[in-house]
N, C-alpha and C. Protein backbone atom coordinates (compact mmCIF):
# COMPACT_ATOMS: atom_id res chain seq x y z
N UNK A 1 0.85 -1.18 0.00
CA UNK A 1 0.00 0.00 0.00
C UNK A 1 0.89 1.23 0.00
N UNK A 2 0.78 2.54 -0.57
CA UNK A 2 1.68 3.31 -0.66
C UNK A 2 1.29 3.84 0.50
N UNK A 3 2.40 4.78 0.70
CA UNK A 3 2.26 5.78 2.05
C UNK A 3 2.79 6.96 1.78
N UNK A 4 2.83 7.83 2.85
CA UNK A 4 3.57 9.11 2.53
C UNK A 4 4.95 9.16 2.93
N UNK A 5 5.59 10.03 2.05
CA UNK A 5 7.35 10.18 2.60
C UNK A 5 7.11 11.65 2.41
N UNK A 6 7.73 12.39 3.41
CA UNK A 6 7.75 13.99 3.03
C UNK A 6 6.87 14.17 3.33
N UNK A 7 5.77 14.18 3.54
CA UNK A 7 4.69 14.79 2.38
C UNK A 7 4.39 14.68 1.62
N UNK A 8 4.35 14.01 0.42
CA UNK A 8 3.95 13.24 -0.69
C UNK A 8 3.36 11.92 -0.48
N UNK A 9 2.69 11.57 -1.81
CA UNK A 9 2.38 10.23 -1.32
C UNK A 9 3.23 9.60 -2.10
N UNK A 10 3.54 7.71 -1.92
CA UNK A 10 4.52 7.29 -2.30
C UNK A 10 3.93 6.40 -3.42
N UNK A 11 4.40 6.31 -4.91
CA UNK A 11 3.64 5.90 -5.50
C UNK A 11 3.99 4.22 -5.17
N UNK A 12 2.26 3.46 -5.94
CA UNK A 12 2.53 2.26 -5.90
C UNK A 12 2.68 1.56 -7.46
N UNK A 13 2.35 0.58 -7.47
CA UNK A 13 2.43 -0.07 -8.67
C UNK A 13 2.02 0.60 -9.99
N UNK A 14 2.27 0.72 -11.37
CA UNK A 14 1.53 1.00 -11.87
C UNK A 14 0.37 0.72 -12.36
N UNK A 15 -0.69 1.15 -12.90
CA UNK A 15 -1.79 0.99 -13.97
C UNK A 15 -1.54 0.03 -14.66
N UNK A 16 -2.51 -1.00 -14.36
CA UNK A 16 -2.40 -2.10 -15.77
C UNK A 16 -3.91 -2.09 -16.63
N UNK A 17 -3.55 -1.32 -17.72
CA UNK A 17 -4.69 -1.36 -18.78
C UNK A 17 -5.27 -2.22 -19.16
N UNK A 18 -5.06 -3.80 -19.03
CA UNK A 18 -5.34 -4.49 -19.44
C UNK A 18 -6.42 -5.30 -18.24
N UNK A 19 -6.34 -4.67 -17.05
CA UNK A 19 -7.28 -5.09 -15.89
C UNK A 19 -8.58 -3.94 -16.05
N UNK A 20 -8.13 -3.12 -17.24
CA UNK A 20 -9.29 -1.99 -17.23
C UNK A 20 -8.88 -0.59 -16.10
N UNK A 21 -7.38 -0.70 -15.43
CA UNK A 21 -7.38 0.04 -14.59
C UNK A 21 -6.78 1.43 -15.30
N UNK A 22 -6.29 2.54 -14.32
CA UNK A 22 -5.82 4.33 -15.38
C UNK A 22 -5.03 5.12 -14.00
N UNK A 23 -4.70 5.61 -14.02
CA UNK A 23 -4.03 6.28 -12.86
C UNK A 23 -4.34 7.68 -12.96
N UNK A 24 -4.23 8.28 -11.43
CA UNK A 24 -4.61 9.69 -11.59
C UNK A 24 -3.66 10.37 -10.60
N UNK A 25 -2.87 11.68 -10.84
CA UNK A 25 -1.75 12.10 -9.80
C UNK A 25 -2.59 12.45 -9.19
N UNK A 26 -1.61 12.67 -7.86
CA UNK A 26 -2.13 13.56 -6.35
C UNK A 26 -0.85 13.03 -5.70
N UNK A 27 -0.94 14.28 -5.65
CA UNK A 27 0.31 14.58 -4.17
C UNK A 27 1.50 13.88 -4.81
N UNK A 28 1.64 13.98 -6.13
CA UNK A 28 3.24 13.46 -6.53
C UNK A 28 3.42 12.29 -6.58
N UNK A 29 2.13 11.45 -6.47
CA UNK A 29 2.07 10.02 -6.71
C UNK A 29 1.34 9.35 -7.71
N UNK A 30 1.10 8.44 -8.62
CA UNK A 30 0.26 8.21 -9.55
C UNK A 30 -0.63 6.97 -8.94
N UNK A 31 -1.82 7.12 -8.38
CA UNK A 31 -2.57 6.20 -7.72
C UNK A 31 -3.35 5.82 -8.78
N UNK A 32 -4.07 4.20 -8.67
CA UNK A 32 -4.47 3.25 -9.46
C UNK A 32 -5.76 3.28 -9.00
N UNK A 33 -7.00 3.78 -10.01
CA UNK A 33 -7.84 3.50 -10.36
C UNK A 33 -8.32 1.85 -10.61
N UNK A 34 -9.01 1.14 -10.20
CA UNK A 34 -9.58 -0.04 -10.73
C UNK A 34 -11.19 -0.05 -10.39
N UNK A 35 -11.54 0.12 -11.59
CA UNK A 35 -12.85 0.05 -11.90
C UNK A 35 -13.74 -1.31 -11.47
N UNK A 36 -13.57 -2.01 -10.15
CA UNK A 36 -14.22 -2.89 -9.91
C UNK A 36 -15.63 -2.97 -9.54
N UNK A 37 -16.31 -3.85 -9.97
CA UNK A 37 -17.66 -4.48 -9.56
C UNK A 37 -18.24 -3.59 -8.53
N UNK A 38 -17.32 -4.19 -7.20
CA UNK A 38 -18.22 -3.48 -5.87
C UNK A 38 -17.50 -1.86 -5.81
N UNK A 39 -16.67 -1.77 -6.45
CA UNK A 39 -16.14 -0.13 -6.74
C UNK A 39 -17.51 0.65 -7.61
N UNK A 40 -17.85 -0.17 -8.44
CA UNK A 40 -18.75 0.92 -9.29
C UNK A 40 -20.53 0.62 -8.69
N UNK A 41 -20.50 -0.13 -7.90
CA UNK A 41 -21.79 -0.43 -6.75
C UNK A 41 -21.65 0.76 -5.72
N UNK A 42 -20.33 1.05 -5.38
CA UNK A 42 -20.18 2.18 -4.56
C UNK A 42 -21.03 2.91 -4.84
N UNK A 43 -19.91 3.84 -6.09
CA UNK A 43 -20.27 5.03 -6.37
C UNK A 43 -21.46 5.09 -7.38
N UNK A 44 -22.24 4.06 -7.53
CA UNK A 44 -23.38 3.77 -8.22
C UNK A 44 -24.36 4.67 -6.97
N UNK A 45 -24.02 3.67 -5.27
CA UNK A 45 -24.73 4.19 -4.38
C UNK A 45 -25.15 5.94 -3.91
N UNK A 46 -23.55 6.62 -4.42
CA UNK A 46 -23.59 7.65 -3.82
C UNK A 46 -24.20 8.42 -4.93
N UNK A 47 -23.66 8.36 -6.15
CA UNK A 47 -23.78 8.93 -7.61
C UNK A 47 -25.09 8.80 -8.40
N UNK A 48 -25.87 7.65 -7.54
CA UNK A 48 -27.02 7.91 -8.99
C UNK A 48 -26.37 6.77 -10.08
N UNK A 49 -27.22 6.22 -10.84
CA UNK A 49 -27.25 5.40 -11.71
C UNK A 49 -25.77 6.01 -12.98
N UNK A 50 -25.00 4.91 -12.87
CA UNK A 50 -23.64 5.04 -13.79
C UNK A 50 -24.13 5.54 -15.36
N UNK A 51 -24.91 4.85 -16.08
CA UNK A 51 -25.65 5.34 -16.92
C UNK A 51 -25.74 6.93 -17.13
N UNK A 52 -26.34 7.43 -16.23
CA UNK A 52 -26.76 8.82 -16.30
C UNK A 52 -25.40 9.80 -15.70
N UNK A 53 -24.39 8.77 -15.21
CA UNK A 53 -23.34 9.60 -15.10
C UNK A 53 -22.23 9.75 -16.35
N UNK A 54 -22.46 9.02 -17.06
CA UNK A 54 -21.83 8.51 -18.58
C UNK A 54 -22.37 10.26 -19.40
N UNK A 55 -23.88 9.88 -19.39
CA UNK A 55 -24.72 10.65 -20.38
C UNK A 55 -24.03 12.61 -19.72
N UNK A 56 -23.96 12.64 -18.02
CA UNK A 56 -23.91 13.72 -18.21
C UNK A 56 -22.01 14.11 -18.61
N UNK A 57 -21.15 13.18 -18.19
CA UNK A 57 -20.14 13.32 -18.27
C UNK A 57 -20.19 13.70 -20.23
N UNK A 58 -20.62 13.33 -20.68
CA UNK A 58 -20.76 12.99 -22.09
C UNK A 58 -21.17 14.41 -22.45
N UNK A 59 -21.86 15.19 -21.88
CA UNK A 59 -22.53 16.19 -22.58
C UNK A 59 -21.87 17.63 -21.28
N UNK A 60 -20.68 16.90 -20.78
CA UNK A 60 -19.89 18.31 -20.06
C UNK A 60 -20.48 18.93 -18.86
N UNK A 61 -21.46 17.59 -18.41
CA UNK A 61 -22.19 18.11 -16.75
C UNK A 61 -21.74 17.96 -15.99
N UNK A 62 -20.84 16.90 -15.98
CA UNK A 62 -20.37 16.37 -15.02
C UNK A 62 -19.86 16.93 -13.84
N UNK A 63 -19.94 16.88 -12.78
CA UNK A 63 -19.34 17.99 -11.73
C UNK A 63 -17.58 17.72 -11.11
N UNK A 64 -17.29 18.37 -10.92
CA UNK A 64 -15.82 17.91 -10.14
C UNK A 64 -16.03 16.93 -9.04
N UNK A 65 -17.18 17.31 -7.70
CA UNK A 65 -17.54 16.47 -7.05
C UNK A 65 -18.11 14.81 -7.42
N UNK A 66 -18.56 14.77 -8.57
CA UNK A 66 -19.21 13.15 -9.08
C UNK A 66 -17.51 12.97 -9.33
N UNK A 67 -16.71 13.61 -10.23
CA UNK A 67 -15.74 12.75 -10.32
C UNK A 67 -14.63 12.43 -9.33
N UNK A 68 -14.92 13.55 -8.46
CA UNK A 68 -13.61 12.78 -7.38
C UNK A 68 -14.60 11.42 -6.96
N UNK A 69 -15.86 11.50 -6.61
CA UNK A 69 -16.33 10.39 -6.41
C UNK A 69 -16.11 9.29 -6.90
N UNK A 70 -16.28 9.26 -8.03
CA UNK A 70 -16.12 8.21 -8.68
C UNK A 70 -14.66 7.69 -8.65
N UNK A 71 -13.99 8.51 -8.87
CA UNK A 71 -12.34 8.14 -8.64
C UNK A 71 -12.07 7.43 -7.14
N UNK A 72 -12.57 8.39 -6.10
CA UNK A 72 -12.40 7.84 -4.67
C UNK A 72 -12.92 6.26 -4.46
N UNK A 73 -14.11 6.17 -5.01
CA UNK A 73 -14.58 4.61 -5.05
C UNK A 73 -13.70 3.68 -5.86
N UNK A 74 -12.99 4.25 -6.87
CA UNK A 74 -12.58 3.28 -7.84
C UNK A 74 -10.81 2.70 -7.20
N UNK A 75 -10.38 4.13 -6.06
CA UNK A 75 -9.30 3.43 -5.62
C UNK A 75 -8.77 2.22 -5.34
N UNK A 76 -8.05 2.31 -5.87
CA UNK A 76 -7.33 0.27 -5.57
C UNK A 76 -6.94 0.28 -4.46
N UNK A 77 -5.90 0.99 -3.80
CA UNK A 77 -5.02 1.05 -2.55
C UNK A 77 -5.38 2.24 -1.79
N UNK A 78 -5.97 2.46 -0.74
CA UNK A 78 -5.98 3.79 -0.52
C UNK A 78 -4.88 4.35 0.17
N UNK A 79 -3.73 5.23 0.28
CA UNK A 79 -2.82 5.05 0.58
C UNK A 79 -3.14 5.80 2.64
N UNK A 80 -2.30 5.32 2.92
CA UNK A 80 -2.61 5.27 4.42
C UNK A 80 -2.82 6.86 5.11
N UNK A 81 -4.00 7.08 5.74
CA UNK A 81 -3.98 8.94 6.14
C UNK A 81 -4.72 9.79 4.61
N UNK A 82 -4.83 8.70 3.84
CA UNK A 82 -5.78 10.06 2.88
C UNK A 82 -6.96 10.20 2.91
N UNK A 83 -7.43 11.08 3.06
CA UNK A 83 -8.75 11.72 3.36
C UNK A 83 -9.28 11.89 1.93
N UNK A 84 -10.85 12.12 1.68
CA UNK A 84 -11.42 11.81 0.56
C UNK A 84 -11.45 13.30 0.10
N UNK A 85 -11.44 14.52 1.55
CA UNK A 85 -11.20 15.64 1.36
C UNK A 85 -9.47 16.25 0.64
N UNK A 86 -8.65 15.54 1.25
CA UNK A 86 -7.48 15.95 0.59
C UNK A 86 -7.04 14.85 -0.72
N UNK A 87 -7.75 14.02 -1.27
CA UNK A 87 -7.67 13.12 -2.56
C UNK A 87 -8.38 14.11 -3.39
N UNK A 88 -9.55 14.80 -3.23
CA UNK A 88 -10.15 16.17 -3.96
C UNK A 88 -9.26 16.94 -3.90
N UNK A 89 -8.66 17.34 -3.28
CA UNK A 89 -7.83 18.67 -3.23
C UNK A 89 -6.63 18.13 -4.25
N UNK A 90 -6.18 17.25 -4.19
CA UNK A 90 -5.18 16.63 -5.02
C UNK A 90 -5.50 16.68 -6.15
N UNK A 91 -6.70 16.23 -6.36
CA UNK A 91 -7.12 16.05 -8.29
C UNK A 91 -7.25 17.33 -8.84
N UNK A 92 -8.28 18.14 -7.92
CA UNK A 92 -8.12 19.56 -8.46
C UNK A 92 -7.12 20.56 -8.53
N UNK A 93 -6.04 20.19 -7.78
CA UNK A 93 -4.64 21.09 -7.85
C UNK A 93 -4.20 20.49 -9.00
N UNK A 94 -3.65 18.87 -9.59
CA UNK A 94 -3.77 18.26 -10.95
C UNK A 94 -4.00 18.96 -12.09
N UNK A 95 -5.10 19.65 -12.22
CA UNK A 95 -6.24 19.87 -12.70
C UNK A 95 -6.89 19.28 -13.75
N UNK A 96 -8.07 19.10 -14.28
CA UNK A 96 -9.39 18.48 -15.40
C UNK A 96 -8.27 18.00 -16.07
N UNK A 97 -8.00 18.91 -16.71
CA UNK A 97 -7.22 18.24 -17.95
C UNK A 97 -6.48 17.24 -17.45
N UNK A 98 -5.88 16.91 -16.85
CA UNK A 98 -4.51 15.76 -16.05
C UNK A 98 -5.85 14.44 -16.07
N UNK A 99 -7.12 14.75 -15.10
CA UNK A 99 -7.76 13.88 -14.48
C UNK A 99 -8.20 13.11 -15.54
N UNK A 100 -8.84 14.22 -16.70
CA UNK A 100 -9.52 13.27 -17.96
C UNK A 100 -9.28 12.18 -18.40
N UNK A 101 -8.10 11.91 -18.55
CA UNK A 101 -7.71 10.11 -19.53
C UNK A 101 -8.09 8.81 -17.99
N UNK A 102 -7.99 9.35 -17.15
CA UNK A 102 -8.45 8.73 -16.50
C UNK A 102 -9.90 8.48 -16.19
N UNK A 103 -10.75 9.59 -16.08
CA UNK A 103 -11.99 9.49 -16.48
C UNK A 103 -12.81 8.48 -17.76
N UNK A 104 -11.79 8.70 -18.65
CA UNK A 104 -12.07 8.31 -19.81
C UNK A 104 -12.43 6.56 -19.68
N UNK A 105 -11.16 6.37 -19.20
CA UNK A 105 -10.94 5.17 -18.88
C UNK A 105 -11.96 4.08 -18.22
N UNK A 106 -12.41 4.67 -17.12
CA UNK A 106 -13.45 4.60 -15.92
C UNK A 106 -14.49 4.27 -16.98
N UNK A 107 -15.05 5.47 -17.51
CA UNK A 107 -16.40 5.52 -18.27
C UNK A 107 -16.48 5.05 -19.37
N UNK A 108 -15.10 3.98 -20.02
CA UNK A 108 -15.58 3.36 -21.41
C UNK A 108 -15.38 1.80 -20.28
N UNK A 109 -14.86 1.77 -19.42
CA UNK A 109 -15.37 0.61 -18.79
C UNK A 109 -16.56 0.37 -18.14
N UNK A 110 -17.21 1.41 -17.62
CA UNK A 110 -18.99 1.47 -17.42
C UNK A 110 -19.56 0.78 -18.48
N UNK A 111 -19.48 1.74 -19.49
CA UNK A 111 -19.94 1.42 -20.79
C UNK A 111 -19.43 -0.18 -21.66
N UNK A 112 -17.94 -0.51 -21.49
CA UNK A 112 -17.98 -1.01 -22.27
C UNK A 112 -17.96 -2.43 -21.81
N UNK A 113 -17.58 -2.87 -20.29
CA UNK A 113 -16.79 -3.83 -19.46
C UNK A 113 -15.63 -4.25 -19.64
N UNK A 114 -15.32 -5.61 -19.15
CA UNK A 114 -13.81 -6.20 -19.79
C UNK A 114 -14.00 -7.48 -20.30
């Protein structure tokens, strides 16, 4: 599980595309997204039907808050001491543009599975 050194977080393994997973920085680390089953049941729970998060992501509704969500649920490792408040603060210091391919990623696996 990564942790922090410094102040940073410490990265872990990389992204394997081929599990459907994408990485997203924060805090100087590249943390692993994996789009699992009970990951997207999560943020299914908090978010509202994935479907309609596709459609608004799709048409530029999407909010910053649905996507740290969705990212926060999709974490593989959470690294030890991170708060869901400072994993937001991370993506948005990042910023959109950085987060997108990862988004991308997420939402053609909604859509597409593995």
């Amino acid at each position: 599980m990564p942790s922090q050194e410094h102040g940073k977080l410490a990265s872990s393994r990389p992204a394997n595309p081929a599990r459907g997973e994408a990485a997203v920085r924060v805090g100087g680390a590249d943390l692993v997204l994996r789009p699992s089953f009970a990951a997207l049941v999560a943020a299914e729970q908090e978010l509202g039907p994935l479907f309609a998060l596709v459609e608004r992501a799709a048409s530029g509704a999407l909010g910053i808050g649905e996507l740290v969500a969705l990212f926060w649920h999709c974490l593989a490792a959470r690294p030890e001491g991170l708060t869901r408040e400072a994993f937001g603060e991370g993506v948005a210091a990042g910023g959109l543009a950085k987060a997108t391919p990862a988004l991308r990623v997420l939402l053609g696996q909604i859509l597409g599975g593995r």
